[in-house]
PDB file of N, CA and C in Angstrom:
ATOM      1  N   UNK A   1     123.446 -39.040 138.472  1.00  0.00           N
ATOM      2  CA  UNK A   1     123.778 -38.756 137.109  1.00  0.00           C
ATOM      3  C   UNK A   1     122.851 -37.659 136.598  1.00  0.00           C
ATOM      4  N   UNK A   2     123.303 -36.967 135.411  1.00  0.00           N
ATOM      5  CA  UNK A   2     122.451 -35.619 135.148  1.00  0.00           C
ATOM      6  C   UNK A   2     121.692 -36.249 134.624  1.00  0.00           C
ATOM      7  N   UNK A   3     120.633 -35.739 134.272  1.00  0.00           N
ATOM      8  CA  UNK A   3     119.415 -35.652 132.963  1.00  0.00           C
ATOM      9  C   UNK A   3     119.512 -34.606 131.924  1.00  0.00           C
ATOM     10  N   UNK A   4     119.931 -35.351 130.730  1.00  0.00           N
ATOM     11  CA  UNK A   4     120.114 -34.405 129.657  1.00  0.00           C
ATOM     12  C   UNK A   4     118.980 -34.123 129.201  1.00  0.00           C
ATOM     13  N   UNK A   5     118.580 -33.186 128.442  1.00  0.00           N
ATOM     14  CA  UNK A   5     117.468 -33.000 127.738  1.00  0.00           C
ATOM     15  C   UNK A   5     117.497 -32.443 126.283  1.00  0.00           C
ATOM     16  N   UNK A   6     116.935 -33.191 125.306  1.00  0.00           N
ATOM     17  CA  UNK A   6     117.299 -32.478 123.973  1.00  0.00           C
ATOM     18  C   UNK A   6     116.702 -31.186 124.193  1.00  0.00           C
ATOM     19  N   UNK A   7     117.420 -30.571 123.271  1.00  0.00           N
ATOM     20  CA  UNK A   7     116.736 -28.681 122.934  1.00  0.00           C
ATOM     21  C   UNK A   7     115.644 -28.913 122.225  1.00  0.00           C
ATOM     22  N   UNK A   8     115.331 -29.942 121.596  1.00  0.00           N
ATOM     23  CA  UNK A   8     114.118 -30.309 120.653  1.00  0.00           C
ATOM     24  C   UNK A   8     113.091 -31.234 121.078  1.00  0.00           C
ATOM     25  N   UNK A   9     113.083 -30.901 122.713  1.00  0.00           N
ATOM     26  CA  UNK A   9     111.650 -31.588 122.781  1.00  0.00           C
ATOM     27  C   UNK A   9     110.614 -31.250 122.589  1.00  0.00           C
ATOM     28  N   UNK A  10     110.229 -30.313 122.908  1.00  0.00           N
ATOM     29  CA  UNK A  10     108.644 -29.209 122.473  1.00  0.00           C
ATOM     30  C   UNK A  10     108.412 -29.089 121.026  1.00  0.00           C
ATOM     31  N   UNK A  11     109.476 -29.530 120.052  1.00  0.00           N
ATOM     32  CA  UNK A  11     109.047 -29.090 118.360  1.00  0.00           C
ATOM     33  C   UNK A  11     108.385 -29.913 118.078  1.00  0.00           C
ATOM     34  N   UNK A  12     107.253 -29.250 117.459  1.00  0.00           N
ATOM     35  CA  UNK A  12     106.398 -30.917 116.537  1.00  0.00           C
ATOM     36  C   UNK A  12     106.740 -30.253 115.420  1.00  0.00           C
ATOM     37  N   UNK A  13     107.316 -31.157 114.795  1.00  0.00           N
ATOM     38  CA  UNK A  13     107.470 -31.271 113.271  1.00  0.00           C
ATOM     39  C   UNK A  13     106.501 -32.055 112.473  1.00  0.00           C
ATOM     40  N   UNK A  14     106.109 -31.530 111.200  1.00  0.00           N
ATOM     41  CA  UNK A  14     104.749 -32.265 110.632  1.00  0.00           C
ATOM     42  C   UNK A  14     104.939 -33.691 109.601  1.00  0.00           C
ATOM     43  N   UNK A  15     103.846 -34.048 109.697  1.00  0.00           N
ATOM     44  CA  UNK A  15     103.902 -35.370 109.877  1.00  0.00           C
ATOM     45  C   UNK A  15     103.190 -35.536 107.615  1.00  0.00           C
ATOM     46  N   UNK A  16     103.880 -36.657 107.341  1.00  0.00           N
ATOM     47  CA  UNK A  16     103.805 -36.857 105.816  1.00  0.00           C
ATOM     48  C   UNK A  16     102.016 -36.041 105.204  1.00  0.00           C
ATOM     49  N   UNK A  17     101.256 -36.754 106.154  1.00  0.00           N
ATOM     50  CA  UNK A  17      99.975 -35.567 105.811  1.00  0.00           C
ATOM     51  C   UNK A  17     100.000 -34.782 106.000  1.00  0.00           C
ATOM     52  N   UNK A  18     100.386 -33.761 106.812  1.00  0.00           N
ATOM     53  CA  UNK A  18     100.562 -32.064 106.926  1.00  0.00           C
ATOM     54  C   UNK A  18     100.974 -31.825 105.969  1.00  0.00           C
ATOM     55  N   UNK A  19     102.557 -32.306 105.859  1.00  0.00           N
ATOM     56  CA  UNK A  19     103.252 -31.313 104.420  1.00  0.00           C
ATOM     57  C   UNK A  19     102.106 -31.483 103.264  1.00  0.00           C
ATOM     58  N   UNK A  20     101.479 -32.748 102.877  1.00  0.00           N
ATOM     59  CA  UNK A  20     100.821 -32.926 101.711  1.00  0.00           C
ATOM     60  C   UNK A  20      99.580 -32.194 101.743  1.00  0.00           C
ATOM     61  N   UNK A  21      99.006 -31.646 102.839  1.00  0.00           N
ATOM     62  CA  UNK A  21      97.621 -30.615 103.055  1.00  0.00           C
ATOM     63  C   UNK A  21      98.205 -29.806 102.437  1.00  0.00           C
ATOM     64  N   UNK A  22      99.558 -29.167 103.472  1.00  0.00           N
ATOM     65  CA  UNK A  22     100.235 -27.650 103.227  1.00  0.00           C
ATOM     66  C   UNK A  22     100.437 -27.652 101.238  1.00  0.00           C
ATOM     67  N   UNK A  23     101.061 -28.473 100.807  1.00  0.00           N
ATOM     68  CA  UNK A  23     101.459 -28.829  99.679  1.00  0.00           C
ATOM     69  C   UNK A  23     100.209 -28.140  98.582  1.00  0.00           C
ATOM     70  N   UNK A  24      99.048 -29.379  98.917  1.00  0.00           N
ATOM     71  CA  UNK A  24      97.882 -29.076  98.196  1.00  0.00           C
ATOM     72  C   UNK A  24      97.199 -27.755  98.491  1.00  0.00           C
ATOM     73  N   UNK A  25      97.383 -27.121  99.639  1.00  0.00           N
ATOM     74  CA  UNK A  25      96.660 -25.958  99.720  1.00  0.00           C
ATOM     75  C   UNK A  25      97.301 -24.738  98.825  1.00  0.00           C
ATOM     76  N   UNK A  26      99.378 -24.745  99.073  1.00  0.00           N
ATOM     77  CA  UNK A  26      99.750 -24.070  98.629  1.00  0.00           C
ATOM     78  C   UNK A  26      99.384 -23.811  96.720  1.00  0.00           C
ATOM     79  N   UNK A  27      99.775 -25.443  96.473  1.00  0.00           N
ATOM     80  CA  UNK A  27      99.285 -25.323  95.101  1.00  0.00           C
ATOM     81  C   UNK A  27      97.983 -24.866  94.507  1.00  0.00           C
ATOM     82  N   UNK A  28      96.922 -25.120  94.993  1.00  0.00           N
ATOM     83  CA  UNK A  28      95.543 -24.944  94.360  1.00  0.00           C
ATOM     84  C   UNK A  28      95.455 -22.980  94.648  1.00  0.00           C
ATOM     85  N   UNK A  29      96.370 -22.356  95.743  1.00  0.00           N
ATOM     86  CA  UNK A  29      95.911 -20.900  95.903  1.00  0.00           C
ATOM     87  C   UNK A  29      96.640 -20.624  94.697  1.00  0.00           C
ATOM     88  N   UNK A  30      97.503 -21.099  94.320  1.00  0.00           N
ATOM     89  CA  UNK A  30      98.865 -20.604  93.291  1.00  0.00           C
ATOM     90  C   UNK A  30      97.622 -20.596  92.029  1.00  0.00           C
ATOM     91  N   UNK A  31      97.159 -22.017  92.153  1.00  0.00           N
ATOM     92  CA  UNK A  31      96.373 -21.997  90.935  1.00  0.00           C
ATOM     93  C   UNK A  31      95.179 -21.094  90.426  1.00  0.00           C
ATOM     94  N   UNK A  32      94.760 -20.656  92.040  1.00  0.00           N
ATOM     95  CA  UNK A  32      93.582 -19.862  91.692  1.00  0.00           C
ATOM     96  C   UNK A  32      94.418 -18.041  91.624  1.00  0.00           C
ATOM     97  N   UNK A  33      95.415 -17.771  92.050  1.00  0.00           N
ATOM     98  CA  UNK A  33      95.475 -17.077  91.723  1.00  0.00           C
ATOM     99  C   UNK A  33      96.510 -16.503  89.800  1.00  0.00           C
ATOM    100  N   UNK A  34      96.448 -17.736  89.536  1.00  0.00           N
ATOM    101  CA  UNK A  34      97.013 -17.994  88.084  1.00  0.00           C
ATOM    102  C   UNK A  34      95.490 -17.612  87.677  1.00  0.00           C
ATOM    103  N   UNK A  35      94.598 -17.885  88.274  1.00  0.00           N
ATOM    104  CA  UNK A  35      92.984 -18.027  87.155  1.00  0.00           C
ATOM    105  C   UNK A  35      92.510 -16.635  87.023  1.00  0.00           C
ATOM    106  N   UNK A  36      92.437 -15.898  89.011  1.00  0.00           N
ATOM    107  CA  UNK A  36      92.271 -14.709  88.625  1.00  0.00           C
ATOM    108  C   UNK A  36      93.256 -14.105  87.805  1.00  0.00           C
ATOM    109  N   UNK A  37      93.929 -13.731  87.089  1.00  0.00           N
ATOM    110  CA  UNK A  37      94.777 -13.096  86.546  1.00  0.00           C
ATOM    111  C   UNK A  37      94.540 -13.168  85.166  1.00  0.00           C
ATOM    112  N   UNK A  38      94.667 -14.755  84.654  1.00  0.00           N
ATOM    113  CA  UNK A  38      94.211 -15.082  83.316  1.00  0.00           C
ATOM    114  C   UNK A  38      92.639 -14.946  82.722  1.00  0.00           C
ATOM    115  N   UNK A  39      91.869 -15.642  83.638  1.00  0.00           N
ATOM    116  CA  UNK A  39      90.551 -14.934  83.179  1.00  0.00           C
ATOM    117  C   UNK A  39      90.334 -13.636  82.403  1.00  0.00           C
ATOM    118  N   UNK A  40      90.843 -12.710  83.446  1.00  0.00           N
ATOM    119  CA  UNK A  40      90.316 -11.020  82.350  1.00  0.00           C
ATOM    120  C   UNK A  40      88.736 -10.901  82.608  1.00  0.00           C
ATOM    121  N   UNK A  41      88.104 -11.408  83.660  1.00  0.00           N
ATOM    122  CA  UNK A  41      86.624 -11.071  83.414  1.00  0.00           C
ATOM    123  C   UNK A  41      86.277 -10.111  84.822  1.00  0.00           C
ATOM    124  N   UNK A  42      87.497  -9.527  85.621  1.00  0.00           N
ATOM    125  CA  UNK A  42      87.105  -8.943  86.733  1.00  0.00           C
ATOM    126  C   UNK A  42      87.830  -7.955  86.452  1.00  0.00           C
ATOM    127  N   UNK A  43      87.151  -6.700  87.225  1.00  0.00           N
ATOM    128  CA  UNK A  43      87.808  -5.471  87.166  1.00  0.00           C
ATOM    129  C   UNK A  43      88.721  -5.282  87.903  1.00  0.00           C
ATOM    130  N   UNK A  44      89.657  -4.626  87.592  1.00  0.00           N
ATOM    131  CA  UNK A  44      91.090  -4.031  88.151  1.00  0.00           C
ATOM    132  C   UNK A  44      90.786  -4.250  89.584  1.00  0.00           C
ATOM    133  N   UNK A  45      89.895  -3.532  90.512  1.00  0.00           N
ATOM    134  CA  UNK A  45      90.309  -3.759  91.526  1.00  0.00           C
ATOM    135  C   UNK A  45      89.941  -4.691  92.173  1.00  0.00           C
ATOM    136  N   UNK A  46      88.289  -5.284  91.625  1.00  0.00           N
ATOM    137  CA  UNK A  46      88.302  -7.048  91.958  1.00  0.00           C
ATOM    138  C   UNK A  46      89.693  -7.974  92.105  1.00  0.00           C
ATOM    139  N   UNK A  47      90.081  -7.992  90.786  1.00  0.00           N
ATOM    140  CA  UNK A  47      91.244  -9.045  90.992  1.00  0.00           C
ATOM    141  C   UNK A  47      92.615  -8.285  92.057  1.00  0.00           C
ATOM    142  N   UNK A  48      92.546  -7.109  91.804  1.00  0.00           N
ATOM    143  CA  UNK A  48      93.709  -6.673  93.125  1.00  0.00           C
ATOM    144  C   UNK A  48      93.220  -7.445  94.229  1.00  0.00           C
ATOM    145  N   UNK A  49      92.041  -6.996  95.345  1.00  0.00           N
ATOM    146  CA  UNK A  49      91.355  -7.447  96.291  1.00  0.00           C
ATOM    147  C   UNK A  49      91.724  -9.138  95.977  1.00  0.00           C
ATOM    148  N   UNK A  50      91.358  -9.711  95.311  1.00  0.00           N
ATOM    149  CA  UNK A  50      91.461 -10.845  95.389  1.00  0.00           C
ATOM    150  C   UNK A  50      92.682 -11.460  95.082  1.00  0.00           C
ATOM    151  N   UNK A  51      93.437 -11.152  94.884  1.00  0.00           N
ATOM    152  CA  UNK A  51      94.816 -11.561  94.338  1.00  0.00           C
ATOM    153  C   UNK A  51      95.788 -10.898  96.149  1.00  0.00           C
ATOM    154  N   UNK A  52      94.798 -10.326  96.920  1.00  0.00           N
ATOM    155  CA  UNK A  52      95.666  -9.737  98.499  1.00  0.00           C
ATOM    156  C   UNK A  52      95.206 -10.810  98.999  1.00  0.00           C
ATOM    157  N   UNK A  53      93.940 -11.179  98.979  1.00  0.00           N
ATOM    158  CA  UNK A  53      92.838 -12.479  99.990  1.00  0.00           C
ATOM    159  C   UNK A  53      94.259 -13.718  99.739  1.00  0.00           C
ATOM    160  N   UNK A  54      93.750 -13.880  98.114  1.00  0.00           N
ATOM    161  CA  UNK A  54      94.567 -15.301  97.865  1.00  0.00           C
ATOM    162  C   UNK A  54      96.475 -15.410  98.906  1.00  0.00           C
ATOM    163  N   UNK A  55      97.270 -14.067  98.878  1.00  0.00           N
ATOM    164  CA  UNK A  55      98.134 -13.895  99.001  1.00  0.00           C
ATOM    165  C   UNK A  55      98.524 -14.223 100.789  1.00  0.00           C
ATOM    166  N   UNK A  56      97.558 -13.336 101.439  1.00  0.00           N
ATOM    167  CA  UNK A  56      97.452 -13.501 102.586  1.00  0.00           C
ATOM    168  C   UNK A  56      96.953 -15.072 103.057  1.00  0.00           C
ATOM    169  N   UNK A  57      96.138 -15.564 102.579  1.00  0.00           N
ATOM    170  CA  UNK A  57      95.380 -17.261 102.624  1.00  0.00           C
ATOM    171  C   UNK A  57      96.932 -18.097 102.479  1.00  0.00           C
ATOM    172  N   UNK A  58      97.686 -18.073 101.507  1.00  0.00           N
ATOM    173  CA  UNK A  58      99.058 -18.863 101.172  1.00  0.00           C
ATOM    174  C   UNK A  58      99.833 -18.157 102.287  1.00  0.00           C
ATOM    175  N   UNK A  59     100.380 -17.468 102.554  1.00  0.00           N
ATOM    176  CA  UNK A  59     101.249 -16.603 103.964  1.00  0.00           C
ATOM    177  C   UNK A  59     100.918 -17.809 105.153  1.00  0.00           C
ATOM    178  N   UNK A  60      99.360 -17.676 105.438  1.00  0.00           N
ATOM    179  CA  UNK A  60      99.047 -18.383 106.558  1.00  0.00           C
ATOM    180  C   UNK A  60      99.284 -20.154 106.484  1.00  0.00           C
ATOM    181  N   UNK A  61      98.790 -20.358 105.195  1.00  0.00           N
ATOM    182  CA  UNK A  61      99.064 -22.033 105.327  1.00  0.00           C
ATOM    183  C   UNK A  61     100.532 -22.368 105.178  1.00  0.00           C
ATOM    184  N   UNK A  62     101.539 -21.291 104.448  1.00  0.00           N
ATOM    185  CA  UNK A  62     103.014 -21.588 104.718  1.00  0.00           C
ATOM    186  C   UNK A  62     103.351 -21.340 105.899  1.00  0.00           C
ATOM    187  N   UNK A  63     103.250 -20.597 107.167  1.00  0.00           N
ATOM    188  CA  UNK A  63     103.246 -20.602 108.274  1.00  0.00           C
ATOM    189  C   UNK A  63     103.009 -21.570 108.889  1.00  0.00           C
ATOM    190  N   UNK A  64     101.678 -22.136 108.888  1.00  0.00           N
ATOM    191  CA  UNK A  64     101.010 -23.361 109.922  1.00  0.00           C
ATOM    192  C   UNK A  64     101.702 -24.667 109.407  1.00  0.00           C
ATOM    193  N   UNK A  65     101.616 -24.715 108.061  1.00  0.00           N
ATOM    194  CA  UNK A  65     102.102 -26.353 107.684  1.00  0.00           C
ATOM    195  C   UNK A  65     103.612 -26.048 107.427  1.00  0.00           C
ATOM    196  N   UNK A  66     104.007 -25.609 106.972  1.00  0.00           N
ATOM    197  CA  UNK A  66     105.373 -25.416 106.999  1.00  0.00           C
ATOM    198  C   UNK A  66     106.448 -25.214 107.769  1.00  0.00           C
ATOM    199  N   UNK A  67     106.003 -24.248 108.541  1.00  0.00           N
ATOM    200  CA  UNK A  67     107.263 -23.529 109.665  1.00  0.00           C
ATOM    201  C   UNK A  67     106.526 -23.933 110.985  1.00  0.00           C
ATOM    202  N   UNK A  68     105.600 -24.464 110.873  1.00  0.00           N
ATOM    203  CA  UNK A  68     104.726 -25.041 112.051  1.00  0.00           C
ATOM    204  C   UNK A  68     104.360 -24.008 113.218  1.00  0.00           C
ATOM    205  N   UNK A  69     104.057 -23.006 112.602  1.00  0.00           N
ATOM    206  CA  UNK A  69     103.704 -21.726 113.443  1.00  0.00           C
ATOM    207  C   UNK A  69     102.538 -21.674 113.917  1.00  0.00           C
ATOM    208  N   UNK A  70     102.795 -21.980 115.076  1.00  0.00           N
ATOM    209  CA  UNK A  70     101.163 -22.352 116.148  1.00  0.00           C
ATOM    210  C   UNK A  70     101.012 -21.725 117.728  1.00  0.00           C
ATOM    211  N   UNK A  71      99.887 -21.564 117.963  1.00  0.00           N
ATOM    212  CA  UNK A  71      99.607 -20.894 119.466  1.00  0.00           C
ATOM    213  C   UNK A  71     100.184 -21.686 120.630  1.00  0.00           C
ATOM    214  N   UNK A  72     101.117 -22.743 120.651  1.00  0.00           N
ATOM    215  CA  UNK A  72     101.239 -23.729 121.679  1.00  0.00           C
ATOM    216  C   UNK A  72     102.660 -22.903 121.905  1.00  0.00           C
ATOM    217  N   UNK A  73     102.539 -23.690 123.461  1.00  0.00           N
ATOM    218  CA  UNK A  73     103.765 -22.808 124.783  1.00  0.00           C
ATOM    219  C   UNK A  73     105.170 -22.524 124.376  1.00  0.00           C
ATOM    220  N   UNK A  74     105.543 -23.357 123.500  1.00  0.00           N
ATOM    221  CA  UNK A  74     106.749 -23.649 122.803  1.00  0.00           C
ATOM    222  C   UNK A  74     106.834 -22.985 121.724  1.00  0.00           C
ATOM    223  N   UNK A  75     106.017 -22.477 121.337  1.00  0.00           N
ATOM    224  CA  UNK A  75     106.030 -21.646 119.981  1.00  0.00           C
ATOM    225  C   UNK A  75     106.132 -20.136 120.477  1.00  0.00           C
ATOM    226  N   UNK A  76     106.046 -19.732 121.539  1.00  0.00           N
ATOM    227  CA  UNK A  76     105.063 -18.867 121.814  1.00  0.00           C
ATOM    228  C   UNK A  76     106.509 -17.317 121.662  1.00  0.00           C
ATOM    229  N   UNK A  77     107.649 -17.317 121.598  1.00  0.00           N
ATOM    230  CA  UNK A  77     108.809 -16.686 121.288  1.00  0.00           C
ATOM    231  C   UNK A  77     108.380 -17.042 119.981  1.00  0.00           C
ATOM    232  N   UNK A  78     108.342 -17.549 119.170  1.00  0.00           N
ATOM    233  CA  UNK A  78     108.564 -17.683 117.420  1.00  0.00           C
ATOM    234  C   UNK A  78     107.429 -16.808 117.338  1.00  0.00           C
ATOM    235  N   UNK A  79     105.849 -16.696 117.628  1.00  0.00           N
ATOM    236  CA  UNK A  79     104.917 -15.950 117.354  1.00  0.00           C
ATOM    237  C   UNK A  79     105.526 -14.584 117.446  1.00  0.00           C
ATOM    238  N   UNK A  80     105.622 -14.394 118.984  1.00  0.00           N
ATOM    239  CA  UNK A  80     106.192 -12.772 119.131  1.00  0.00           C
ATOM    240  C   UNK A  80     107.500 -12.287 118.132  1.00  0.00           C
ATOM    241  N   UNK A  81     108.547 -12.926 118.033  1.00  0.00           N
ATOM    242  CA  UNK A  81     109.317 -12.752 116.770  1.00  0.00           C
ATOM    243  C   UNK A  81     108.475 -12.676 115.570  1.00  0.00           C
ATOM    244  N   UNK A  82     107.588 -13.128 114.839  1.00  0.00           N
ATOM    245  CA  UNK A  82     106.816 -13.206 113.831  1.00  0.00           C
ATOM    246  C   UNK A  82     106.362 -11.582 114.187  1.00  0.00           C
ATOM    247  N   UNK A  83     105.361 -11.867 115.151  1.00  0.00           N
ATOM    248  CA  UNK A  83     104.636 -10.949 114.882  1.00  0.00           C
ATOM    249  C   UNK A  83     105.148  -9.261 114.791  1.00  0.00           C
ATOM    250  N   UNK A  84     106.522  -9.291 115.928  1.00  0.00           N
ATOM    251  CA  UNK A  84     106.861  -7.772 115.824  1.00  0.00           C
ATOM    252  C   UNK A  84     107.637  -7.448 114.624  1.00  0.00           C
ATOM    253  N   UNK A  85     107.845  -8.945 113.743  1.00  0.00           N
ATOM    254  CA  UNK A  85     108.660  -8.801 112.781  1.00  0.00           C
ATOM    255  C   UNK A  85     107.379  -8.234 111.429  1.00  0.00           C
ATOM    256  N   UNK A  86     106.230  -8.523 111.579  1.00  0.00           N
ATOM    257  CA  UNK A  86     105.251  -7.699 110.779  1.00  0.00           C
ATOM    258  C   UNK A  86     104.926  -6.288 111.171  1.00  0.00           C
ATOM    259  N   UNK A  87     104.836  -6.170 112.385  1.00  0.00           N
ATOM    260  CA  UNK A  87     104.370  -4.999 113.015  1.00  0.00           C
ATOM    261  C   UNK A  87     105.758  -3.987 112.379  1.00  0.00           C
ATOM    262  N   UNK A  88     106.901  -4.383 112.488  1.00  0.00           N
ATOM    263  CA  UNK A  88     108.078  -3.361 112.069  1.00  0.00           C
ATOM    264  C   UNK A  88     107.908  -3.291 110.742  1.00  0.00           C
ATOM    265  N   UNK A  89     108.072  -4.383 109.633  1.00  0.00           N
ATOM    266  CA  UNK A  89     107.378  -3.947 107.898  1.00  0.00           C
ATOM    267  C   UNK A  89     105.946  -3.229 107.848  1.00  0.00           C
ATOM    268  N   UNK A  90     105.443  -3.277 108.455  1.00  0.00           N
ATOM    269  CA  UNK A  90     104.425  -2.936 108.502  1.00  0.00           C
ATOM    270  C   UNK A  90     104.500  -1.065 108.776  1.00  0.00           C
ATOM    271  N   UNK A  91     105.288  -0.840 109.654  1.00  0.00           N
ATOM    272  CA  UNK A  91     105.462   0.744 109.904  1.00  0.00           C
ATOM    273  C   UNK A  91     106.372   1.407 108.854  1.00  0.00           C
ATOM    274  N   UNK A  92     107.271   0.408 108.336  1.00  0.00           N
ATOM    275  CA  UNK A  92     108.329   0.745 107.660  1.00  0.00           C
ATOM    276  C   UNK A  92     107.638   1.386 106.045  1.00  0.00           C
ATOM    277  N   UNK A  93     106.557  -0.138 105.581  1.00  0.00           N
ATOM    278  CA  UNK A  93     106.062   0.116 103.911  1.00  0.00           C
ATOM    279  C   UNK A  93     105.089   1.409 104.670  1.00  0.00           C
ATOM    280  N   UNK A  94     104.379   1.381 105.064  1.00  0.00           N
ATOM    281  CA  UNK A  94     103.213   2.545 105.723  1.00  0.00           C
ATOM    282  C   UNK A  94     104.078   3.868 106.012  1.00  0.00           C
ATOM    283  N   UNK A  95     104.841   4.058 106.575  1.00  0.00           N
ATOM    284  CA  UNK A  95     105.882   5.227 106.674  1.00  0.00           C
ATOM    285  C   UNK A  95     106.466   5.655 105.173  1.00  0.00           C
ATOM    286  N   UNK A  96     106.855   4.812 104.248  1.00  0.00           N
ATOM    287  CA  UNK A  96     107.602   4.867 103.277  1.00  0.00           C
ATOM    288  C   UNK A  96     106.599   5.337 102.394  1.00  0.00           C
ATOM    289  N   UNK A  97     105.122   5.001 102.054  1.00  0.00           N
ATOM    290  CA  UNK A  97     104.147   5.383 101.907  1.00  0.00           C
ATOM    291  C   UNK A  97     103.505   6.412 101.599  1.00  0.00           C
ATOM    292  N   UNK A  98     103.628   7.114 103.327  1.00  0.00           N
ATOM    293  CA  UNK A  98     103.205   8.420 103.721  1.00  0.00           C
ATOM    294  C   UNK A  98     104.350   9.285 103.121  1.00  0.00           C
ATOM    295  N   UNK A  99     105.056   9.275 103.670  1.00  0.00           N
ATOM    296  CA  UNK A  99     106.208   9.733 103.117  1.00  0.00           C
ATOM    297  C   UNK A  99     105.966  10.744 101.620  1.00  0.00           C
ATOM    298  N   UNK A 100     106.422   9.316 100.980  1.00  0.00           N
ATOM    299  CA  UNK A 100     106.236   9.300  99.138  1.00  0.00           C
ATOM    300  C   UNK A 100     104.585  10.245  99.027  1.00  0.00           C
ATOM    301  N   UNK A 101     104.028   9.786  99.410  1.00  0.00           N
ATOM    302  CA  UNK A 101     102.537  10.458  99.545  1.00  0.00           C
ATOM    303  C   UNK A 101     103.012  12.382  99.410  1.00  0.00           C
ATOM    304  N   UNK A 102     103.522  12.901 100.722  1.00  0.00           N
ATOM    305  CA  UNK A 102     103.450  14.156 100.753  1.00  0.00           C
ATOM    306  C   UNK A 102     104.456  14.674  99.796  1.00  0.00           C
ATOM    307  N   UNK A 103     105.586  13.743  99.432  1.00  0.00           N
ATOM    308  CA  UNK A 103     106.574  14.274  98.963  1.00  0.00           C
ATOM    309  C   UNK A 103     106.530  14.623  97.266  1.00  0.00           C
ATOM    310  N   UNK A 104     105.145  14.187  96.869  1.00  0.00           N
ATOM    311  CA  UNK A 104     104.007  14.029  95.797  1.00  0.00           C
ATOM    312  C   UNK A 104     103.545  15.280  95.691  1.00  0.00           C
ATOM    313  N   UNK A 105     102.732  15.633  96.935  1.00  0.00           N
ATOM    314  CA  UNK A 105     101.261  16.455  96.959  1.00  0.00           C
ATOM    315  C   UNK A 105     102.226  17.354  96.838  1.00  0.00           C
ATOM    316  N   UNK A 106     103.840  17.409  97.584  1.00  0.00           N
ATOM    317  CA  UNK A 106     104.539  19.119  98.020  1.00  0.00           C
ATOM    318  C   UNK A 106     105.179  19.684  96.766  1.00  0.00           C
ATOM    319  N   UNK A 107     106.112  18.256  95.784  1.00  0.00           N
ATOM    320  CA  UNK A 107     106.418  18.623  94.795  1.00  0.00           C
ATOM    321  C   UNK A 107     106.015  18.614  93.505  1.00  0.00           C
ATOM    322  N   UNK A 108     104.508  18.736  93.366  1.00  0.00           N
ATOM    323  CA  UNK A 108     104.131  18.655  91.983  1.00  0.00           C
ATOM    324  C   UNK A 108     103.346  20.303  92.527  1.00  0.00           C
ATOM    325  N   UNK A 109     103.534  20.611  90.936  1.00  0.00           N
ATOM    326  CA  UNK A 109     102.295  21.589  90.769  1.00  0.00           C
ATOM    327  C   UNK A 109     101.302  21.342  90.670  1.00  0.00           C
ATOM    328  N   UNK A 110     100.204  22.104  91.570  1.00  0.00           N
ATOM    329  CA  UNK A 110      98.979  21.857  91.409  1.00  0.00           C
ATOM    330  C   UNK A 110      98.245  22.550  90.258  1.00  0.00           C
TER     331      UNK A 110
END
């Protein structure tokens, strides 16, 4: 007789404490970045800088607790999808960028 095998053996899906870490982490960055904003006691580019930290910090914990995006064997196609899927926005806003950049310096008067 065959041996079936689910397609879903390798997924770990997270367990009632994960989501509630992921949960609490997501909320408290939300919150701190509600504070930098409202405060008003940092300069423009303080709170930029810190409002990218906070942004990037939430990216990663919605990844890990959420979509369960991890270094293990089974994951290891979802990473490379992830990752060339940044590496391509990544050339695209940076190209679009440069771009806009020269198309600045060429058509304004100096």
């Amino acid at each position: 007789m065959a041996q079936t095998h689910s397609i879903h053996e390798e997924e770990s899906h997270g367990s009632i404490g994960s989501y509630l870490t992921g949960f609490v982490l997501a909320v408290v960055l939300t919150a701190a970045s509600f504070w930098v904003v409202l405060h008003g006691g940092f300069s423009r580019e303080t709170a930029l800088i810190g409002l990218a930290v906070l942004a990037v910090v939430q990216i990663l914990v919605h990844l890990v607790y959420f979509l369960h995006l991890n270094t293990s064997s089974g994951q290891r196609w979802n990473v490379m999808a992830f990752a060339f899927t940044v590496l391509t926005l990544a050339i695209v806003v940076i190209g679009t960028l440069w771009v806009m950049h020269n198309v600045t310096m060429n058509m304004m008067s100096r």
